[in-house]
N, C-alpha and C. Protein backbone atom coordinates (compact mmCIF):
# COMPACT_ATOMS: atom_id res chain seq x y z
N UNK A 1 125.80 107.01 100.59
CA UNK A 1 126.47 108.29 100.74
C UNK A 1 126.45 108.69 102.21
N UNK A 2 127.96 109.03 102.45
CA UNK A 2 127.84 109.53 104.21
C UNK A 2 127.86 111.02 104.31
N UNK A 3 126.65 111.12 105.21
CA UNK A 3 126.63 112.87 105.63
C UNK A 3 127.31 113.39 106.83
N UNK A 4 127.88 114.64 106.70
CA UNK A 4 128.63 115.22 107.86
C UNK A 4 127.89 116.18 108.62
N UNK A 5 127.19 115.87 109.43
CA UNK A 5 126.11 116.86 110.55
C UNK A 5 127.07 117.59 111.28
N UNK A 6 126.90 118.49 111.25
CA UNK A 6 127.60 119.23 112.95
C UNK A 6 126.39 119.20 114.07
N UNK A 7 127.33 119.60 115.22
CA UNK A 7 126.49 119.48 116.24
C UNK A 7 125.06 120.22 116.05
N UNK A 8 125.29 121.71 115.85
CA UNK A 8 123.62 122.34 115.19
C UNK A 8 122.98 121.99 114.13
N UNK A 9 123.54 121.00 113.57
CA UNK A 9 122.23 120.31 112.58
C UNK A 9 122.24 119.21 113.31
N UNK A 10 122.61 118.46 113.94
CA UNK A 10 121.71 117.54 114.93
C UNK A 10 120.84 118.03 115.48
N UNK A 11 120.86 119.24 116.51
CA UNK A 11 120.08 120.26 117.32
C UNK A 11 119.11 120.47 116.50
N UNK A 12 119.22 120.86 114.89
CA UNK A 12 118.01 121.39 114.47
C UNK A 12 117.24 120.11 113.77
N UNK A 13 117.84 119.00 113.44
CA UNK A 13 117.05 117.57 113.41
C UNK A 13 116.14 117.31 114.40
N UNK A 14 116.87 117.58 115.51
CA UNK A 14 115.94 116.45 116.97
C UNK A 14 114.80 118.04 117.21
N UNK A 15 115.46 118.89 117.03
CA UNK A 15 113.98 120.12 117.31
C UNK A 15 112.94 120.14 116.35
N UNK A 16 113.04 119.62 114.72
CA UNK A 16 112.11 119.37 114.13
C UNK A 16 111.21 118.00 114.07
N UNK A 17 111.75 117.29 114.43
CA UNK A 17 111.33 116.22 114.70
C UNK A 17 110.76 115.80 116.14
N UNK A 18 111.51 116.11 116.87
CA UNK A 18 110.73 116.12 118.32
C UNK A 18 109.84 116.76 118.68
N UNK A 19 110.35 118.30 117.67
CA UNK A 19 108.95 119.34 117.67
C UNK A 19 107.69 119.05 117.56
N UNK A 20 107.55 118.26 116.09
CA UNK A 20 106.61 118.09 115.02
C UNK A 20 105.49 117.22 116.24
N UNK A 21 106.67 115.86 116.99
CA UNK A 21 105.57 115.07 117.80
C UNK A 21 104.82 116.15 119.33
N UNK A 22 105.85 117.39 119.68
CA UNK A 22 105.10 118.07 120.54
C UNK A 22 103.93 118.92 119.83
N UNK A 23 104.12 119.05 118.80
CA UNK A 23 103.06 119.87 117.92
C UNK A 23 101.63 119.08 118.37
N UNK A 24 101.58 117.79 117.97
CA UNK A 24 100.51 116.85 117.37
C UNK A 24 100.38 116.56 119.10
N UNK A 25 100.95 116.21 120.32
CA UNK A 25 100.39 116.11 121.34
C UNK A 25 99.54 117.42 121.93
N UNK A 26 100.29 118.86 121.46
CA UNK A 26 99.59 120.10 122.37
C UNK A 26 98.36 120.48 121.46
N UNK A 27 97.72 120.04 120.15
CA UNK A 27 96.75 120.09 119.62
C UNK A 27 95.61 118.98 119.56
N UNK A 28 96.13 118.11 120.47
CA UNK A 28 95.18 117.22 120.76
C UNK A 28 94.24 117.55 122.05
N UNK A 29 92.83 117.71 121.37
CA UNK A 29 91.93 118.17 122.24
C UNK A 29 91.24 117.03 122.86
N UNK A 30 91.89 115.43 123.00
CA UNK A 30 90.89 114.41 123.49
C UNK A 30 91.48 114.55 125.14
N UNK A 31 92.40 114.81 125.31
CA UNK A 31 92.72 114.53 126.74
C UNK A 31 93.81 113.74 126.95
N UNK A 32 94.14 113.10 125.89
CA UNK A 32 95.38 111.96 125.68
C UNK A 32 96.55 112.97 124.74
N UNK A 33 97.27 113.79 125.41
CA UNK A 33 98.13 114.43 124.77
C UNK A 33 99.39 113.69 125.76
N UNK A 34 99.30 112.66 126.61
CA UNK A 34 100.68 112.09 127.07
C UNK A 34 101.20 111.22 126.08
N UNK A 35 99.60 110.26 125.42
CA UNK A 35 99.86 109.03 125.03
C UNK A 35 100.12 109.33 123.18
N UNK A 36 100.30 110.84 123.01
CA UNK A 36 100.79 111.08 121.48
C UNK A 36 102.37 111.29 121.52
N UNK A 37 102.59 112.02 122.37
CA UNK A 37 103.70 112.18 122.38
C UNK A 37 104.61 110.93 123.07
N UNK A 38 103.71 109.95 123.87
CA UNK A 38 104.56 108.91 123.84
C UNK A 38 104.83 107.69 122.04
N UNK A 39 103.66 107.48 122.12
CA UNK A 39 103.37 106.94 120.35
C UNK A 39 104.43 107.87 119.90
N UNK A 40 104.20 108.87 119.46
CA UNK A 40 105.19 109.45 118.51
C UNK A 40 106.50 109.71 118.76
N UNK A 41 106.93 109.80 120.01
CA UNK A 41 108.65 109.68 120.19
C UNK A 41 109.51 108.16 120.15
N UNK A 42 108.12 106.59 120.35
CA UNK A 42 108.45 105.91 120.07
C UNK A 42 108.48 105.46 118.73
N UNK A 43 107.56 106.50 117.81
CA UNK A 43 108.29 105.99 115.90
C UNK A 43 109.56 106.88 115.76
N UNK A 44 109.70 107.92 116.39
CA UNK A 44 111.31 108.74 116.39
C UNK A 44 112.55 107.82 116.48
N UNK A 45 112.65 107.21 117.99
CA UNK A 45 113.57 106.56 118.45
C UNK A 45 113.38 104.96 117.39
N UNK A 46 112.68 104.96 116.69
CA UNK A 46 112.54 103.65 116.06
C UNK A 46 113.20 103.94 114.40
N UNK A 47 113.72 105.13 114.03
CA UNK A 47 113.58 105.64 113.19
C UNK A 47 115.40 105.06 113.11
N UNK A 48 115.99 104.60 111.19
CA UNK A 48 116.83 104.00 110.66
C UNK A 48 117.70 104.97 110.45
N UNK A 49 118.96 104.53 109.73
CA UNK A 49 119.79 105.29 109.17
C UNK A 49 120.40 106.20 109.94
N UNK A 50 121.23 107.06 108.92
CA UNK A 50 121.87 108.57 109.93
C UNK A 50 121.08 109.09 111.10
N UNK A 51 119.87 109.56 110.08
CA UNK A 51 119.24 109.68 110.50
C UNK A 51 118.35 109.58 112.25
N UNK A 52 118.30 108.19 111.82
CA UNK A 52 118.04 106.97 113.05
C UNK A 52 118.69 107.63 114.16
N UNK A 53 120.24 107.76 114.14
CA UNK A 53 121.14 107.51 114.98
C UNK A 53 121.25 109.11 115.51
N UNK A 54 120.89 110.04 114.77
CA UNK A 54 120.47 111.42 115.53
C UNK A 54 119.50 111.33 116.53
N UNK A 55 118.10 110.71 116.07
CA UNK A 55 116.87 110.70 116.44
C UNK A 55 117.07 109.80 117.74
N UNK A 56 117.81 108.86 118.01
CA UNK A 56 117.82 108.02 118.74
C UNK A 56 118.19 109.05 120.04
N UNK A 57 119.12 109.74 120.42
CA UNK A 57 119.46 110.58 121.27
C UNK A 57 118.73 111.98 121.30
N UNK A 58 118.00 112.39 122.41
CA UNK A 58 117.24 113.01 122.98
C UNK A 58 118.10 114.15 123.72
N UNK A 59 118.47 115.46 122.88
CA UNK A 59 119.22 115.90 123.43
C UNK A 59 119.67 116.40 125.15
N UNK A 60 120.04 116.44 126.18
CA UNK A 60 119.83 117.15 126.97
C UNK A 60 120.00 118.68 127.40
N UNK A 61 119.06 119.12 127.88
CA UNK A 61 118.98 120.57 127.81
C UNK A 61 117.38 121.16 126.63
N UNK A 62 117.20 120.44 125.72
CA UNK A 62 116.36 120.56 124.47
C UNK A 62 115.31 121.17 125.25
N UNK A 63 114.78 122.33 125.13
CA UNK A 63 112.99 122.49 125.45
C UNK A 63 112.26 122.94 124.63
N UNK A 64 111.23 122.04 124.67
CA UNK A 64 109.61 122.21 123.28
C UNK A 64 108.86 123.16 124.22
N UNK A 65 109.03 123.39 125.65
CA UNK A 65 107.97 123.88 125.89
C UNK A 65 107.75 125.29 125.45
N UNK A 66 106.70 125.46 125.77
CA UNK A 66 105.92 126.90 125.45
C UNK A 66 105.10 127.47 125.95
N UNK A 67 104.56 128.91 125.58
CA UNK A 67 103.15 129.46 126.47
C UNK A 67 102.17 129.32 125.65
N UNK A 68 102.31 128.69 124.16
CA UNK A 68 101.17 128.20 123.75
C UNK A 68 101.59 127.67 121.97
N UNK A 69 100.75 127.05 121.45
CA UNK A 69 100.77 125.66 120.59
C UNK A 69 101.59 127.05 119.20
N UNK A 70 101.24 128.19 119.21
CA UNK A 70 101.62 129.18 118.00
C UNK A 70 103.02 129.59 118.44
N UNK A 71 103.45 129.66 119.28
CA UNK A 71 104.88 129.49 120.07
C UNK A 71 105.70 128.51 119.54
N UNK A 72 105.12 127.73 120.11
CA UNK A 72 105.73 126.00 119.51
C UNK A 72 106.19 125.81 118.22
N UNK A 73 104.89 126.26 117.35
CA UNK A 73 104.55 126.12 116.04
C UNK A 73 105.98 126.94 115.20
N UNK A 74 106.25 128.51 115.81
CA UNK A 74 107.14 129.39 115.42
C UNK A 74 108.51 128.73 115.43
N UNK A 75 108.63 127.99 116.07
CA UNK A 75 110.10 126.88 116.10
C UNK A 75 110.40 126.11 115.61
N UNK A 76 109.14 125.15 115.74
CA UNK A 76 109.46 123.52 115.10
C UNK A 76 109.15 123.69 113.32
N UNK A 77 108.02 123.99 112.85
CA UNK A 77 108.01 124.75 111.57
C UNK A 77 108.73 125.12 110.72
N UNK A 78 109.75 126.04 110.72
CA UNK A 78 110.68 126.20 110.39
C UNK A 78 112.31 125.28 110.42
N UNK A 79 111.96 124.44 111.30
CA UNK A 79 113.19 124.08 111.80
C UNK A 79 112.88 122.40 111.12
N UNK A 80 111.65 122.26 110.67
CA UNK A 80 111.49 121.25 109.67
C UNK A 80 111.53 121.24 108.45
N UNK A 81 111.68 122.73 108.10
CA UNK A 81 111.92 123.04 106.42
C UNK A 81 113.55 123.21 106.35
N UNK A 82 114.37 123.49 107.50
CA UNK A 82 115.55 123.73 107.81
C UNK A 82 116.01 122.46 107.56
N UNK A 83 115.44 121.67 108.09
CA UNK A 83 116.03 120.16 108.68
C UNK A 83 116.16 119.20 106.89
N UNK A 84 114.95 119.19 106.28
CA UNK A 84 114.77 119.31 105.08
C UNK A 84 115.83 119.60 103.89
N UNK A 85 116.16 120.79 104.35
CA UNK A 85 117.06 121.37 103.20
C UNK A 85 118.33 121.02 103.56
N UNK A 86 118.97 120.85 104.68
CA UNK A 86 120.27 120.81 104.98
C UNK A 86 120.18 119.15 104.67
N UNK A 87 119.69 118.13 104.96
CA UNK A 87 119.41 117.09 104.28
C UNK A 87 119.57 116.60 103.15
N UNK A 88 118.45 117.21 101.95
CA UNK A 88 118.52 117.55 100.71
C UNK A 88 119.93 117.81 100.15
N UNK A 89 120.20 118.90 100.39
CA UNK A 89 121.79 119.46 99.94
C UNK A 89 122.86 118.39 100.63
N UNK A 90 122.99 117.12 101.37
CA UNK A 90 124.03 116.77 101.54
C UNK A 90 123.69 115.29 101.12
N UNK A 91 122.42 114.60 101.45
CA UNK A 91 121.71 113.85 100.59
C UNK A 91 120.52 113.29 100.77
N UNK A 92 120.18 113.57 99.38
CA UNK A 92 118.09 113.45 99.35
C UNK A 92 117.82 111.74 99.72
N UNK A 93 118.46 110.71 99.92
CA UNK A 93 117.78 109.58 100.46
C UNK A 93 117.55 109.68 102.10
N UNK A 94 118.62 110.43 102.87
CA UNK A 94 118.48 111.19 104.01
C UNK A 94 117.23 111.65 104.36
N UNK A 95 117.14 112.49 103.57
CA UNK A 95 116.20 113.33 103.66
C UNK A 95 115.02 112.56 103.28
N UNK A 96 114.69 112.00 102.10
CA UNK A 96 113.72 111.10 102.46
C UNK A 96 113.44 110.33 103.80
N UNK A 97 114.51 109.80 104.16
CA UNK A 97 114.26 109.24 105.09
C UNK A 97 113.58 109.50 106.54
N UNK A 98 114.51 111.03 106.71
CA UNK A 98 113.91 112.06 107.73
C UNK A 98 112.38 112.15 107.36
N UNK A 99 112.17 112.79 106.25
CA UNK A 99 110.50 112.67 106.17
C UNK A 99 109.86 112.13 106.49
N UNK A 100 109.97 110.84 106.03
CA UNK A 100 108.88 109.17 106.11
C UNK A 100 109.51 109.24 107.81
N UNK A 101 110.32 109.33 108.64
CA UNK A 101 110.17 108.90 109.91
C UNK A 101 109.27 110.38 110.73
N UNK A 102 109.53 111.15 110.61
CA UNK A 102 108.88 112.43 111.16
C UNK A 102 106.72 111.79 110.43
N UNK A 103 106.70 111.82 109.47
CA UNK A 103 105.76 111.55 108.84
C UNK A 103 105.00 110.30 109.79
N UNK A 104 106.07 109.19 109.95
CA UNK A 104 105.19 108.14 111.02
C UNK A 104 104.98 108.52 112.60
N UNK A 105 105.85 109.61 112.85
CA UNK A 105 105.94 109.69 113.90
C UNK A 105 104.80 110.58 114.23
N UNK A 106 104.48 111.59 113.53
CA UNK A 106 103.06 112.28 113.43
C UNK A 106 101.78 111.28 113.42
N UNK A 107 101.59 110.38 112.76
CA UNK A 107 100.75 109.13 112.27
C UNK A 107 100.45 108.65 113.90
N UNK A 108 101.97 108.50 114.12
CA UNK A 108 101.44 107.46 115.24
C UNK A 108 101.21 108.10 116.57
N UNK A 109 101.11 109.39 116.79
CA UNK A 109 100.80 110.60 117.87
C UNK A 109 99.30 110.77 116.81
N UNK A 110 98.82 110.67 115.97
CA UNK A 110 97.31 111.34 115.76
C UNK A 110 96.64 109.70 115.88
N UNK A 111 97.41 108.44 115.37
CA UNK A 111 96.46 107.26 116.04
C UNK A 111 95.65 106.88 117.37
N UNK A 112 96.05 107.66 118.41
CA UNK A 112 95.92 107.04 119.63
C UNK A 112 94.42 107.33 119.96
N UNK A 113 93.69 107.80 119.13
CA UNK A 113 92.47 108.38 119.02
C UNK A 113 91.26 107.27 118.18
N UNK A 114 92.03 106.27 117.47
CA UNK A 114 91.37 105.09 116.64
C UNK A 114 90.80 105.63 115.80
N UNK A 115 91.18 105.66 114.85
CA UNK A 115 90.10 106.29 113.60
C UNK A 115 90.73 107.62 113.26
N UNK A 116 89.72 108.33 112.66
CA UNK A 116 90.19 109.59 111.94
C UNK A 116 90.52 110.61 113.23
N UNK A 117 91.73 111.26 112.82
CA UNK A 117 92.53 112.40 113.45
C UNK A 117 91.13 113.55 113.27
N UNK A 118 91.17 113.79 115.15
CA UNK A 118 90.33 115.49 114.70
C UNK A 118 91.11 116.19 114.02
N UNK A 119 89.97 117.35 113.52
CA UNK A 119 90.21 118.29 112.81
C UNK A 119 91.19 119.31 113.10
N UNK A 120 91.47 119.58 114.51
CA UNK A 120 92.66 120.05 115.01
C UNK A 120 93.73 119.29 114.93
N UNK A 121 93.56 117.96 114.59
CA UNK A 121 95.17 116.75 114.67
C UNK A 121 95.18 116.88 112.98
N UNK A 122 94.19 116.65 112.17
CA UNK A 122 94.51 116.96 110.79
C UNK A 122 95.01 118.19 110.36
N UNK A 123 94.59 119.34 110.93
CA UNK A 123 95.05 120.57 110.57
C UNK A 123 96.45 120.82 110.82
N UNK A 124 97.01 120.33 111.74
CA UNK A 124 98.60 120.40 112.31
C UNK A 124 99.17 119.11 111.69
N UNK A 125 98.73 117.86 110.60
CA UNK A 125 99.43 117.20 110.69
C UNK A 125 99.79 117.87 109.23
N UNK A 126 98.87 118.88 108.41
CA UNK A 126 98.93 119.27 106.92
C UNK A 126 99.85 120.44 107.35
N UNK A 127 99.60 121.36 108.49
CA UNK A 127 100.99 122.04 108.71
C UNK A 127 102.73 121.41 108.43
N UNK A 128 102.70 120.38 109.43
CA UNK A 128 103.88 119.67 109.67
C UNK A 128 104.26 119.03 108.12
N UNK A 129 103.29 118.59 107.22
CA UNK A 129 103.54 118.12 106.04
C UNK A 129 104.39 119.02 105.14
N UNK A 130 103.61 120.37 105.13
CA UNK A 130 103.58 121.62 104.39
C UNK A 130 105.27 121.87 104.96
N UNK A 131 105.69 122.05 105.94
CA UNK A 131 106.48 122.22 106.17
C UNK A 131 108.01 121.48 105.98
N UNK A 132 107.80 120.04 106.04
CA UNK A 132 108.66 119.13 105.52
C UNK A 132 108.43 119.30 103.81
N UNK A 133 107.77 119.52 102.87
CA UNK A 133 107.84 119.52 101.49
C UNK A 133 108.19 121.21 101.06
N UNK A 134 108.60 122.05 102.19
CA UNK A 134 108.68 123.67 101.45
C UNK A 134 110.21 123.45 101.06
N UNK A 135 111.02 122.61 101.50
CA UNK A 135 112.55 122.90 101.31
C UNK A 135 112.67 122.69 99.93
């Protein structure tokens, strides 16, 4: 099944998804918040399908930044339950798909640490979860 994105649901794809990996780098308290957000924009850009082919382009102009991680959070959050539903409603293998790649892409921004995600990388990765399953 082929989906018809407009330009602001691309915008709000690559902001939930790009978000989600700035989320998991600005809550990383080891000191390696370059090497999450590199890991994790490289499972983005690795990411299949329609999907894929949104994720692959990095919009220009796009900014994650912020004056702090609850800032951030107020954007990308929402804009992953957004991303979700507009998905869903045009089609749920999509949308699966979006999940499981946002989902690795979190994975592989809380790996760079070897072993178990701190408790601040677990706590934001059950946010980001919570948020992809509210749609």
């Amino acid at each position: 099944m082929s989906i018809t994105l407009s330009d602001q649901d691309k915008i709000t794809l690559r902001v939930a998804a790009y978000g989600a990996v700035s989320l998991m780098a600005a809550a990383d308290a080891t000191g390696r918040p370059h090497r999450a957000a590199v890991d994790g924009s490289i499972a983005l850009g690795s990411g299949t399908g329609q999907v894929g082919h949104v994720l692959a382009t990095y919009p220009k102009g796009l900014s994650l930044s912020s004056k702090s991680v609850a800032e951030l959070a107020d954007l990308v959050l929402p804009a992953l339950t957004a991303a979700m539903s507009l998905l869903k409603q045009q089609d749920p293998a999509e949308a699966d798909n979006f999940r499981n790649t946002v989902v690795v892409a979190v994975e592989a921004a809380a790996r760079t640490h070897r072993g178990q995600p701190t408790p601040t990388l677990a706590d934001m990765i059950r946010k980001i979860t919570e948020a992809l399953d509210a749609a």
